[in-house]
Structure formats: C-alpha cells, structure tokens
PDB file of N, CA and C in Angstrom:
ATOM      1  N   UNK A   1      23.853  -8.821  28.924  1.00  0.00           N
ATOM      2  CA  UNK A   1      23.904  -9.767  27.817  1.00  0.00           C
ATOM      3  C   UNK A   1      23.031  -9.257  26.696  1.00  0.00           C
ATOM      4  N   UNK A   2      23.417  -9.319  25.611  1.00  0.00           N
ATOM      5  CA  UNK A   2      22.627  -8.738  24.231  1.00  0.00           C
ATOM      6  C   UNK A   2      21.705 -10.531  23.884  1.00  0.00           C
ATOM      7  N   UNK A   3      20.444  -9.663  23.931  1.00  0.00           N
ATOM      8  CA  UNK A   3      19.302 -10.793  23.799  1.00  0.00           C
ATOM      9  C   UNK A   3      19.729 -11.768  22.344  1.00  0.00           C
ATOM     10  N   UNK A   4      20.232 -11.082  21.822  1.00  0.00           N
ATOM     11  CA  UNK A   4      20.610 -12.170  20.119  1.00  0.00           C
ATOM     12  C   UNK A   4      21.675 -12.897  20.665  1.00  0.00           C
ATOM     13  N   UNK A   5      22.767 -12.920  21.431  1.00  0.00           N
ATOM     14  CA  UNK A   5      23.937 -14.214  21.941  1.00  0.00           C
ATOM     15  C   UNK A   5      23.127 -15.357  22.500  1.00  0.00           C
ATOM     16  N   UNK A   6      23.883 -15.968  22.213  1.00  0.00           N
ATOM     17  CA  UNK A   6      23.206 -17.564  23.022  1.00  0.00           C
ATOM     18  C   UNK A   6      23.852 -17.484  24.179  1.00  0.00           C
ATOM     19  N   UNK A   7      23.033 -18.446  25.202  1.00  0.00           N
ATOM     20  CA  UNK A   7      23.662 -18.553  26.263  1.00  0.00           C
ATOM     21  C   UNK A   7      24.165 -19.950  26.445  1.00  0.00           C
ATOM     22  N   UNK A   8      26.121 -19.403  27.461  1.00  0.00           N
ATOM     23  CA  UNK A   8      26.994 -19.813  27.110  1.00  0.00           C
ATOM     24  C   UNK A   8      27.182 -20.649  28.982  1.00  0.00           C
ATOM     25  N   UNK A   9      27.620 -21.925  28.931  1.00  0.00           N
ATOM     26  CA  UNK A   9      27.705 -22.819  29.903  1.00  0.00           C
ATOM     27  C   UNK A   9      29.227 -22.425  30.276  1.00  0.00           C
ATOM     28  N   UNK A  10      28.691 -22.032  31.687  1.00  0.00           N
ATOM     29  CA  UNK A  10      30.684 -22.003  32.615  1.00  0.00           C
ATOM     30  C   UNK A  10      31.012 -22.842  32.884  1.00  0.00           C
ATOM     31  N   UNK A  11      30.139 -23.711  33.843  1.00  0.00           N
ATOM     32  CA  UNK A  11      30.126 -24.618  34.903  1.00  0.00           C
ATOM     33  C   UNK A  11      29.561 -25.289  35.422  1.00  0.00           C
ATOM     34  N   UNK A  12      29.013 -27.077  35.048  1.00  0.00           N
ATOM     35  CA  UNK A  12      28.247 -27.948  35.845  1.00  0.00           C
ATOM     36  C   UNK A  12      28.574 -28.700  37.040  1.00  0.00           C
ATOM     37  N   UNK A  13      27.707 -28.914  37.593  1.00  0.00           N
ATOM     38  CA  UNK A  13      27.952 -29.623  39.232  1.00  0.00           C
ATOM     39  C   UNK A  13      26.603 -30.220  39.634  1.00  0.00           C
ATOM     40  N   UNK A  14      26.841 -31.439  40.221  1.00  0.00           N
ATOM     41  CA  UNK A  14      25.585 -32.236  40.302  1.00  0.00           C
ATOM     42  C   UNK A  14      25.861 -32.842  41.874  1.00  0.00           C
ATOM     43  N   UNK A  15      24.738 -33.453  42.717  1.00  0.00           N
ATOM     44  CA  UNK A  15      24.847 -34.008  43.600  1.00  0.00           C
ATOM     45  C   UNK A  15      23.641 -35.196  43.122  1.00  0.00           C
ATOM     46  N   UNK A  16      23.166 -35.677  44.424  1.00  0.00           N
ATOM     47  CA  UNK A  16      22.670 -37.433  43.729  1.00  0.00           C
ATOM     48  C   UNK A  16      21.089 -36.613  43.363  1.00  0.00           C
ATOM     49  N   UNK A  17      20.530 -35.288  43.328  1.00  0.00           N
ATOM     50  CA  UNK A  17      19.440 -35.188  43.196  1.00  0.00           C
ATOM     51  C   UNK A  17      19.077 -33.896  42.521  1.00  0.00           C
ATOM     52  N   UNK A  18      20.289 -33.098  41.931  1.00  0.00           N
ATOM     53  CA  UNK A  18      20.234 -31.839  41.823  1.00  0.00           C
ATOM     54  C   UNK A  18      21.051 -31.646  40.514  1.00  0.00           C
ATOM     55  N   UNK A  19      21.334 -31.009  39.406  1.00  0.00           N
ATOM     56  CA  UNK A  19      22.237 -30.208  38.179  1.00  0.00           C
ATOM     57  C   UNK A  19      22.066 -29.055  38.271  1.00  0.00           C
ATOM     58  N   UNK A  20      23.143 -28.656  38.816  1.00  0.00           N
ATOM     59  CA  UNK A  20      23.761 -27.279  38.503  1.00  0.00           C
ATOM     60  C   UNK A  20      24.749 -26.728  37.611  1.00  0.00           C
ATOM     61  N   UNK A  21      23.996 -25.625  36.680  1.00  0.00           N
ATOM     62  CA  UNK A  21      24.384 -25.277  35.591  1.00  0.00           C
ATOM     63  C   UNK A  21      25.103 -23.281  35.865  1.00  0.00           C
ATOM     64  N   UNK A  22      26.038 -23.041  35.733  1.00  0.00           N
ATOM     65  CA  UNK A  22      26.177 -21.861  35.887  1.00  0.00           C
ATOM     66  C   UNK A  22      26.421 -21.327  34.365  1.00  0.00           C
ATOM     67  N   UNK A  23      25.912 -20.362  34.267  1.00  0.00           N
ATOM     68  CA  UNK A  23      26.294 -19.653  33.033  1.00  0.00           C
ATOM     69  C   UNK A  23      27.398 -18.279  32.769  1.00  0.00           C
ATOM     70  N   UNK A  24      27.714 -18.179  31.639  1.00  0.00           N
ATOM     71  CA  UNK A  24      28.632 -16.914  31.522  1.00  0.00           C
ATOM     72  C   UNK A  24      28.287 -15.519  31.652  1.00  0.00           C
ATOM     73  N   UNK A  25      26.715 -15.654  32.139  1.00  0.00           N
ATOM     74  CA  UNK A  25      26.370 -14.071  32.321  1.00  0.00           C
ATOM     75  C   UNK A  25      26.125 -13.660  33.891  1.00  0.00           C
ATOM     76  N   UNK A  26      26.626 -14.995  34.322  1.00  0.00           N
ATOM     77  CA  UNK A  26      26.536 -15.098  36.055  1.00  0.00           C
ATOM     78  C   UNK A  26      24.906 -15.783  36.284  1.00  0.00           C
ATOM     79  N   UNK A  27      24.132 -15.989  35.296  1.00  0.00           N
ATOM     80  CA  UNK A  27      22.756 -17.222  35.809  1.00  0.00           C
ATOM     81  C   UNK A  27      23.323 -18.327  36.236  1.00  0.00           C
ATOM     82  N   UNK A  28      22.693 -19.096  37.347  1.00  0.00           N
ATOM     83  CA  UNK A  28      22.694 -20.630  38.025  1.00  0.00           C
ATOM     84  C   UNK A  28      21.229 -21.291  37.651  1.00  0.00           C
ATOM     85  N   UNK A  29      21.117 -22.308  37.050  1.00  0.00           N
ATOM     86  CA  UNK A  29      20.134 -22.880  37.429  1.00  0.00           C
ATOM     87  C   UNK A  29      20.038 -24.350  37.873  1.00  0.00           C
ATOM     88  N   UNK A  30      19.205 -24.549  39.286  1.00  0.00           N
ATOM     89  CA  UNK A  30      19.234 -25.986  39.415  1.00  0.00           C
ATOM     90  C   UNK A  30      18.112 -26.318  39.202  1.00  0.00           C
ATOM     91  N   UNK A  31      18.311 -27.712  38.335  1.00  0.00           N
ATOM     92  CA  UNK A  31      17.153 -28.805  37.845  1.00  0.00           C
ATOM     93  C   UNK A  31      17.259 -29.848  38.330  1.00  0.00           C
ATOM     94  N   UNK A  32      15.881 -30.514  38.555  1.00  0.00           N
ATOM     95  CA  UNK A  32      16.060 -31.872  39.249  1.00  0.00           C
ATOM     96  C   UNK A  32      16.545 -33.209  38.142  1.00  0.00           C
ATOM     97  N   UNK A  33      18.046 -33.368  38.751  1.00  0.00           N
ATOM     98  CA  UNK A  33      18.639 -34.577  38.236  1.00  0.00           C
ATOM     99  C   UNK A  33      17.830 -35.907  37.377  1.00  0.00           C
ATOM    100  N   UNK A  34      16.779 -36.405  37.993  1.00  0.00           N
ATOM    101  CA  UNK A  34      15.761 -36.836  37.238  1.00  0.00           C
ATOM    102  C   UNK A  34      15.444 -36.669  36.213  1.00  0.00           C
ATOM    103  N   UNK A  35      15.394 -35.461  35.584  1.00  0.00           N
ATOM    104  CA  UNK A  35      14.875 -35.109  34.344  1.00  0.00           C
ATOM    105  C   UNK A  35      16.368 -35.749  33.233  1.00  0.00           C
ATOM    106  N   UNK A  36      16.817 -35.997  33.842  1.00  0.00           N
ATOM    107  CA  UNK A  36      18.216 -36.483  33.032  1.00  0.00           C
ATOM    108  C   UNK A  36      18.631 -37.683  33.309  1.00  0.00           C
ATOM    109  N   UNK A  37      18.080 -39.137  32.836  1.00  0.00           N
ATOM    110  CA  UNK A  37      17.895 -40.376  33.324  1.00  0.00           C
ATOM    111  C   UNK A  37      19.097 -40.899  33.063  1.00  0.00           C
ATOM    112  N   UNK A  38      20.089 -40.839  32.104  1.00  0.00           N
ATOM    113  CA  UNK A  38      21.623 -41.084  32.102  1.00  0.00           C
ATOM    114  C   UNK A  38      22.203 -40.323  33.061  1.00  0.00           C
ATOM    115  N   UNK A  39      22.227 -39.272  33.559  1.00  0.00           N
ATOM    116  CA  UNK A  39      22.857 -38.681  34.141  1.00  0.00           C
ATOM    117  C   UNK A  39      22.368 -39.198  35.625  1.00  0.00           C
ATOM    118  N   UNK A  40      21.498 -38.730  35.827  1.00  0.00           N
ATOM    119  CA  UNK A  40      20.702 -39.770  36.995  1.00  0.00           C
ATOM    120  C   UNK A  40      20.822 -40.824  37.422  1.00  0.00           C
ATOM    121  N   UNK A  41      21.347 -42.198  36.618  1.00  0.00           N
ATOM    122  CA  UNK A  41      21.248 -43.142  36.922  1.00  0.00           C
ATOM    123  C   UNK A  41      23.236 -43.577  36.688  1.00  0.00           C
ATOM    124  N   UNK A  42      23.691 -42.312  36.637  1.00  0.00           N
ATOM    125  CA  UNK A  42      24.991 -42.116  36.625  1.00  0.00           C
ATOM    126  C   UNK A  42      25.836 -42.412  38.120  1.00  0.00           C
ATOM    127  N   UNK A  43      27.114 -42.720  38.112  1.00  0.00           N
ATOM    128  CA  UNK A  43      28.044 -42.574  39.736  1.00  0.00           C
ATOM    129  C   UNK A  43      28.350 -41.243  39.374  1.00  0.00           C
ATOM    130  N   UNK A  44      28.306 -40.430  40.636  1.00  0.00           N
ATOM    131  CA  UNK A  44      29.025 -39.017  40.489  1.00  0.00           C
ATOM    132  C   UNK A  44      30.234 -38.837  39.702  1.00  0.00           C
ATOM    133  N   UNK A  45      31.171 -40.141  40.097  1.00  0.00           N
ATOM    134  CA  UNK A  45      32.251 -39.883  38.947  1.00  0.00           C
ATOM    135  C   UNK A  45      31.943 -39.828  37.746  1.00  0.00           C
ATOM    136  N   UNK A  46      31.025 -40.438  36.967  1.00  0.00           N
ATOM    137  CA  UNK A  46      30.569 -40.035  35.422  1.00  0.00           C
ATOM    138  C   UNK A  46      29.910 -38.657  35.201  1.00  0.00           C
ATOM    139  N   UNK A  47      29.262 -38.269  36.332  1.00  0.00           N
ATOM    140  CA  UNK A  47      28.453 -36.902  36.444  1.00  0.00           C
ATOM    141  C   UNK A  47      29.773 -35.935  36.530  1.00  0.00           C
ATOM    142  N   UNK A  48      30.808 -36.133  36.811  1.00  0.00           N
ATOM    143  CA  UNK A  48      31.914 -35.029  37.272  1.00  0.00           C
ATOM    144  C   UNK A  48      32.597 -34.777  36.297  1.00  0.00           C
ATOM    145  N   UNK A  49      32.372 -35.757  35.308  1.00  0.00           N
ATOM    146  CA  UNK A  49      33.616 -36.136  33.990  1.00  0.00           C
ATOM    147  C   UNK A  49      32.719 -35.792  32.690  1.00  0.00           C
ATOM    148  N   UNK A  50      32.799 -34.375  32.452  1.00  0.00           N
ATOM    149  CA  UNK A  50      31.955 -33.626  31.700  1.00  0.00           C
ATOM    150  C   UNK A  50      32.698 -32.683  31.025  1.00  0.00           C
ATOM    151  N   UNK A  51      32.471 -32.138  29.634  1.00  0.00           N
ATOM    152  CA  UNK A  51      33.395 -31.951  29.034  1.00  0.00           C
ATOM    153  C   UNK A  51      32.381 -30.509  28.041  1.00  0.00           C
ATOM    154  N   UNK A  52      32.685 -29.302  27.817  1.00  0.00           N
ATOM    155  CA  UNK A  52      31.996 -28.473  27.290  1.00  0.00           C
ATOM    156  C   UNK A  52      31.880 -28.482  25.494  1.00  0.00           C
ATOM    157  N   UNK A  53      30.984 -28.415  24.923  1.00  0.00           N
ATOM    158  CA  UNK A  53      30.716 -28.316  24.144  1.00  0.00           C
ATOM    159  C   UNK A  53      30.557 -26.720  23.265  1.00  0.00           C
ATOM    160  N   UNK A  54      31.731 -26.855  22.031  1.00  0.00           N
ATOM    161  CA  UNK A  54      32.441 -25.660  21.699  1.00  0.00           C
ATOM    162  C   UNK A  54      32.492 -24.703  22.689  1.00  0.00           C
ATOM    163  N   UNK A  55      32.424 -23.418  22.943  1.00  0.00           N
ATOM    164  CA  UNK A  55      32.621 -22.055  23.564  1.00  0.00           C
ATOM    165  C   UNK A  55      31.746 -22.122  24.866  1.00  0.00           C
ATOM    166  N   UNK A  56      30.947 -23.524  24.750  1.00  0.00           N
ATOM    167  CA  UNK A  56      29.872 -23.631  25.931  1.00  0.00           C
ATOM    168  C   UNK A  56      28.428 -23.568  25.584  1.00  0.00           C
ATOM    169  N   UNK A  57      28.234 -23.559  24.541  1.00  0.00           N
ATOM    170  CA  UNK A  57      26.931 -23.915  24.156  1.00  0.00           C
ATOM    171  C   UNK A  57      26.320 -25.017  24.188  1.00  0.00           C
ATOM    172  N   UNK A  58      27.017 -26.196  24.948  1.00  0.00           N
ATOM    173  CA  UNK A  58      26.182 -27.076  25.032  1.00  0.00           C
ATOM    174  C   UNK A  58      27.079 -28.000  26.538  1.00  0.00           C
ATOM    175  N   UNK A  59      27.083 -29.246  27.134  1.00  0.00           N
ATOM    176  CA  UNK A  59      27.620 -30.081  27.706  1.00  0.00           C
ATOM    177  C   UNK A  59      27.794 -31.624  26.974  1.00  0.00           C
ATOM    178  N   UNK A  60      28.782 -32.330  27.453  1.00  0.00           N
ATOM    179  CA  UNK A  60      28.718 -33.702  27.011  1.00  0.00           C
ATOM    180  C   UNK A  60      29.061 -34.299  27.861  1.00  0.00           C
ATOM    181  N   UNK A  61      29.033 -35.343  28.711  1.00  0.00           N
ATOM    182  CA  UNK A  61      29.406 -36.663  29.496  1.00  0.00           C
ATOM    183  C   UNK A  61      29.596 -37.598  28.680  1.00  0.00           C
ATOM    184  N   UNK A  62      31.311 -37.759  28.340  1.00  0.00           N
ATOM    185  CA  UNK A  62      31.041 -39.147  27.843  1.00  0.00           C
ATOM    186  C   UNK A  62      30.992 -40.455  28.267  1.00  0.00           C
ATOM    187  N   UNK A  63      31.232 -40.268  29.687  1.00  0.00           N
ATOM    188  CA  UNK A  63      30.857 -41.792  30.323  1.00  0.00           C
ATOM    189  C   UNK A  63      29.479 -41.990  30.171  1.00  0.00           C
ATOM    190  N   UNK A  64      28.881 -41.383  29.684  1.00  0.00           N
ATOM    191  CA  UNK A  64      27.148 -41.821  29.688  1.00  0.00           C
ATOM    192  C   UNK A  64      26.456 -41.153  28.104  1.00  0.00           C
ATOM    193  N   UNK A  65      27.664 -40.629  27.125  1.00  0.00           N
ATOM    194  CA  UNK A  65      26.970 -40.411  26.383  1.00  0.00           C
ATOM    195  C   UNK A  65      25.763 -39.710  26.189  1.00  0.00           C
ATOM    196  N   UNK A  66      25.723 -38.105  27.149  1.00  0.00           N
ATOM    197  CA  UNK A  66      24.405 -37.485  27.272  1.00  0.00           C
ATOM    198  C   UNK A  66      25.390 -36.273  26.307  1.00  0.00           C
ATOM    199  N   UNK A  67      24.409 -35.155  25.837  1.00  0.00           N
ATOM    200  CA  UNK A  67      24.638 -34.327  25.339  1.00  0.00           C
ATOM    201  C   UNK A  67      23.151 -33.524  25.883  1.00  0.00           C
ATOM    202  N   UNK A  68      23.493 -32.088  26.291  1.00  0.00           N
ATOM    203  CA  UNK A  68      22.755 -30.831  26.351  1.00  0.00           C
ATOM    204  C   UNK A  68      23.350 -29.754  26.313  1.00  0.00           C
ATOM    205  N   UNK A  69      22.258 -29.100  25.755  1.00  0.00           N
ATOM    206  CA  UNK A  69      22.094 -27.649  24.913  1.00  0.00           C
ATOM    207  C   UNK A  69      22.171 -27.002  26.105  1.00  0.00           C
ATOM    208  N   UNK A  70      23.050 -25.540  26.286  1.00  0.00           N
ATOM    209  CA  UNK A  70      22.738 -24.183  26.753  1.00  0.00           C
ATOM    210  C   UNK A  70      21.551 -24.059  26.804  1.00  0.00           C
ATOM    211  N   UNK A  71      21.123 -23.976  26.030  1.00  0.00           N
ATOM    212  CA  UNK A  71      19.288 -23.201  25.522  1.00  0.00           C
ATOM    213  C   UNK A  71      18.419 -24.085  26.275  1.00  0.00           C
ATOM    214  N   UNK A  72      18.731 -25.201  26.088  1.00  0.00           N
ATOM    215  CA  UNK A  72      17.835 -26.329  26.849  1.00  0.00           C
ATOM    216  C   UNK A  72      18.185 -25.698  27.946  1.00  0.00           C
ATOM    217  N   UNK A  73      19.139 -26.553  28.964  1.00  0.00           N
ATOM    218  CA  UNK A  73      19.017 -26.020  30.371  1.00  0.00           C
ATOM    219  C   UNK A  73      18.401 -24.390  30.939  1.00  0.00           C
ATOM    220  N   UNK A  74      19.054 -23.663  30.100  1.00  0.00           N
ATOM    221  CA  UNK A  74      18.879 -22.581  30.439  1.00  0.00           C
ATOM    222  C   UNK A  74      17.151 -22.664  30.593  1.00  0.00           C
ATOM    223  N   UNK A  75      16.379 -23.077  29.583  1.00  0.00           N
ATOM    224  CA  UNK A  75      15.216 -23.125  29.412  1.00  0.00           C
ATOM    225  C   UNK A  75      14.376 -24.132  30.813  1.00  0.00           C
ATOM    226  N   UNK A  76      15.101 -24.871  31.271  1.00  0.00           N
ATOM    227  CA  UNK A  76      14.466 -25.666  32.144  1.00  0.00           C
ATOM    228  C   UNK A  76      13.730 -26.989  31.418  1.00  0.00           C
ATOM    229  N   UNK A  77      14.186 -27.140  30.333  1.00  0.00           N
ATOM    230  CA  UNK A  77      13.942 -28.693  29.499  1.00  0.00           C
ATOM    231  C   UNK A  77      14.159 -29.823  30.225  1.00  0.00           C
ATOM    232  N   UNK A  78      13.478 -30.777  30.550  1.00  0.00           N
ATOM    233  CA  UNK A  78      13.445 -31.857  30.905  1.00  0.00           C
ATOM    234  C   UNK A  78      14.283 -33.370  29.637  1.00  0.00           C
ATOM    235  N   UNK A  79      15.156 -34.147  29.631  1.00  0.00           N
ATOM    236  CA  UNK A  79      15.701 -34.501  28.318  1.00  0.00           C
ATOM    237  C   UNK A  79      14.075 -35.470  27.998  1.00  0.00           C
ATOM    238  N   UNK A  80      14.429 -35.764  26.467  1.00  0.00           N
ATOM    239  CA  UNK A  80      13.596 -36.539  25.714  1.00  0.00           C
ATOM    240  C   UNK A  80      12.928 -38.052  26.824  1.00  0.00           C
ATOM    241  N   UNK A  81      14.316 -38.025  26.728  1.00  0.00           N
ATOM    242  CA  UNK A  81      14.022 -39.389  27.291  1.00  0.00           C
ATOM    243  C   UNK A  81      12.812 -39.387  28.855  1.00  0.00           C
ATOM    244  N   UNK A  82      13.687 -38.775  29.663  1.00  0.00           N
ATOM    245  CA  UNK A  82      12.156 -38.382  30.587  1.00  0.00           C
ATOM    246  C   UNK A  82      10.729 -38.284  30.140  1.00  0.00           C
ATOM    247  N   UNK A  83      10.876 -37.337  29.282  1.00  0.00           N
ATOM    248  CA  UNK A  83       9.742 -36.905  28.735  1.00  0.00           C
ATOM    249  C   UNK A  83       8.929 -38.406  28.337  1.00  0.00           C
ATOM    250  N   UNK A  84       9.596 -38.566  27.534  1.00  0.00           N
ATOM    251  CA  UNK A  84       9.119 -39.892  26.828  1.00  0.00           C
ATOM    252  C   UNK A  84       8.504 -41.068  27.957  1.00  0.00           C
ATOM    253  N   UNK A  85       9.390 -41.404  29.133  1.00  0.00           N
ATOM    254  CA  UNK A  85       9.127 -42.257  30.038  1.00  0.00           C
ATOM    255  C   UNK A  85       8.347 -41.853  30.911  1.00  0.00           C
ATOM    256  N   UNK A  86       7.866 -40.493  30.807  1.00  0.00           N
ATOM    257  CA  UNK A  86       6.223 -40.076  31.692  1.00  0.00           C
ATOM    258  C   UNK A  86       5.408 -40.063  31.005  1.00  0.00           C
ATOM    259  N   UNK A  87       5.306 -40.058  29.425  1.00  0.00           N
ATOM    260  CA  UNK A  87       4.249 -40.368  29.362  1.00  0.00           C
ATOM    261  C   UNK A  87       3.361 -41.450  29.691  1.00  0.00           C
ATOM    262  N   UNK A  88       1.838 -41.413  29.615  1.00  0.00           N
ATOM    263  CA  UNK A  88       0.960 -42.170  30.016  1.00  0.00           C
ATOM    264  C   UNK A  88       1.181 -43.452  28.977  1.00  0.00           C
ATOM    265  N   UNK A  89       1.215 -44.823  29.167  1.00  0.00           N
ATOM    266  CA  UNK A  89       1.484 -46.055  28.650  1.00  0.00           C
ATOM    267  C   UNK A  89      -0.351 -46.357  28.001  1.00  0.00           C
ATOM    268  N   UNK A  90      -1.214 -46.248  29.020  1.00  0.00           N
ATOM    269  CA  UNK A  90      -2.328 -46.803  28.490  1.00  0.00           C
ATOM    270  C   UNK A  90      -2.765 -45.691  27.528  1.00  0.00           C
ATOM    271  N   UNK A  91      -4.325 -46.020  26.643  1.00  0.00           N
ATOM    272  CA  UNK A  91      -4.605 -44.735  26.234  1.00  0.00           C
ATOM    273  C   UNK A  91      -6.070 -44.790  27.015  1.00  0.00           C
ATOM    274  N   UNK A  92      -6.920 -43.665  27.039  1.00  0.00           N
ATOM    275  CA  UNK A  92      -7.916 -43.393  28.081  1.00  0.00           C
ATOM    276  C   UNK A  92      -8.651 -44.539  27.440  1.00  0.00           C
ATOM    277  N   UNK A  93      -9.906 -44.576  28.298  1.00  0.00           N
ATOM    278  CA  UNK A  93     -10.819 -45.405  27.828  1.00  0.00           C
ATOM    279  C   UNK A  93     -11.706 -45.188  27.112  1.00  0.00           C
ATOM    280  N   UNK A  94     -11.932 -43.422  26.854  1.00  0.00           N
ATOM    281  CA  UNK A  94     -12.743 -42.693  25.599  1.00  0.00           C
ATOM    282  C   UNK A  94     -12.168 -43.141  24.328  1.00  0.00           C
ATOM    283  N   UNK A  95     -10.907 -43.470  24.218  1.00  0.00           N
ATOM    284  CA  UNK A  95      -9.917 -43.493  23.102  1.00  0.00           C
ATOM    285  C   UNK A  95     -10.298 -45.625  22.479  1.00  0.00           C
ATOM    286  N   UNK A  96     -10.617 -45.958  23.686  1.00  0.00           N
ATOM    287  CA  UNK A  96      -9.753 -47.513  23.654  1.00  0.00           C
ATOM    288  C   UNK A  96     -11.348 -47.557  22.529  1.00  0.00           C
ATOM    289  N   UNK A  97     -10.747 -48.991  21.770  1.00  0.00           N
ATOM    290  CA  UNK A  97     -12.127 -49.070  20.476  1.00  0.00           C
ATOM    291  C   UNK A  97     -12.396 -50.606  21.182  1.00  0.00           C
TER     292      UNK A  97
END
C-alpha cells in the first residue's frame, strides 16, 4: 500500500461484543463493540445492515444512524460518544471552589 492512499473498508462483522473491520490491503481489526454505543446497544440485525461509504472510506448503519471513518477504525478510535460518556462527571476536589 502507498502510505499517501487512505485506507479503504472491505468488510464489517460484529458479534454482541466485538467489530470487525477488514480492510482492502488485507488488515483486520477487532475493537471492542462498546466503544460504539449505537452500534452496541444495536440487535445484530441493525449491526448486519451496513452499507459502505463511497469506495470504502468510511461505514454507515442506517438502522442506527452511526457513521465511521476508515481512518478512525483503522486507527483504533473509540466514537465521540463513548468518549464523551467516560468521562469523569464530577470535577476533583482541587478544582471544586
């Protein structure tokens, strides 16, 4: 693969705890389903019913309305939304006035 192409999505597949992403240069990567709280909190049939985004640069589910990037997965990105829902709710007590 020439380092300037993006990388291009073949093939997703999920079970109740796992996303598997295969790519066009023959990479797999599995991420824990979790990190993808629509998708996660999805029936496999919405997880199965996935649809590629242009040439494969990205995924879409529209039973759940998720969208991800090649680059993301490939990268091992966790979506926003996770992110967002681990963060810490309180703030420390050095912080609190």
């Amino acid at each position: 693969m020439n380092f300037s192409e993006k990388p291009r999505v073949k093939r997703v597949r999920s079970n109740a705890s796992t996303l598997t992403v295969d790519f066009e240069d023959g990479r797999t990567h599995q991420l824990p389903l979790i990190w993808y709280p629509r998708l996660f909190n999805a029936t496999q049939a919405e997880r199965n019913n996935w649809k590629m985004i242009g040439p494969g640069v990205g995924v879409h589910w529209p039973d759940v309305d998720e969208d991800l990037s090649a680059d993301g997965l490939l990268a091992g990105r966790p979506s926003i939304e996770y992110l967002r829902q681990s963060r810490p709710t309180r703030k420390p007590a050095s912080l609190a006035a």
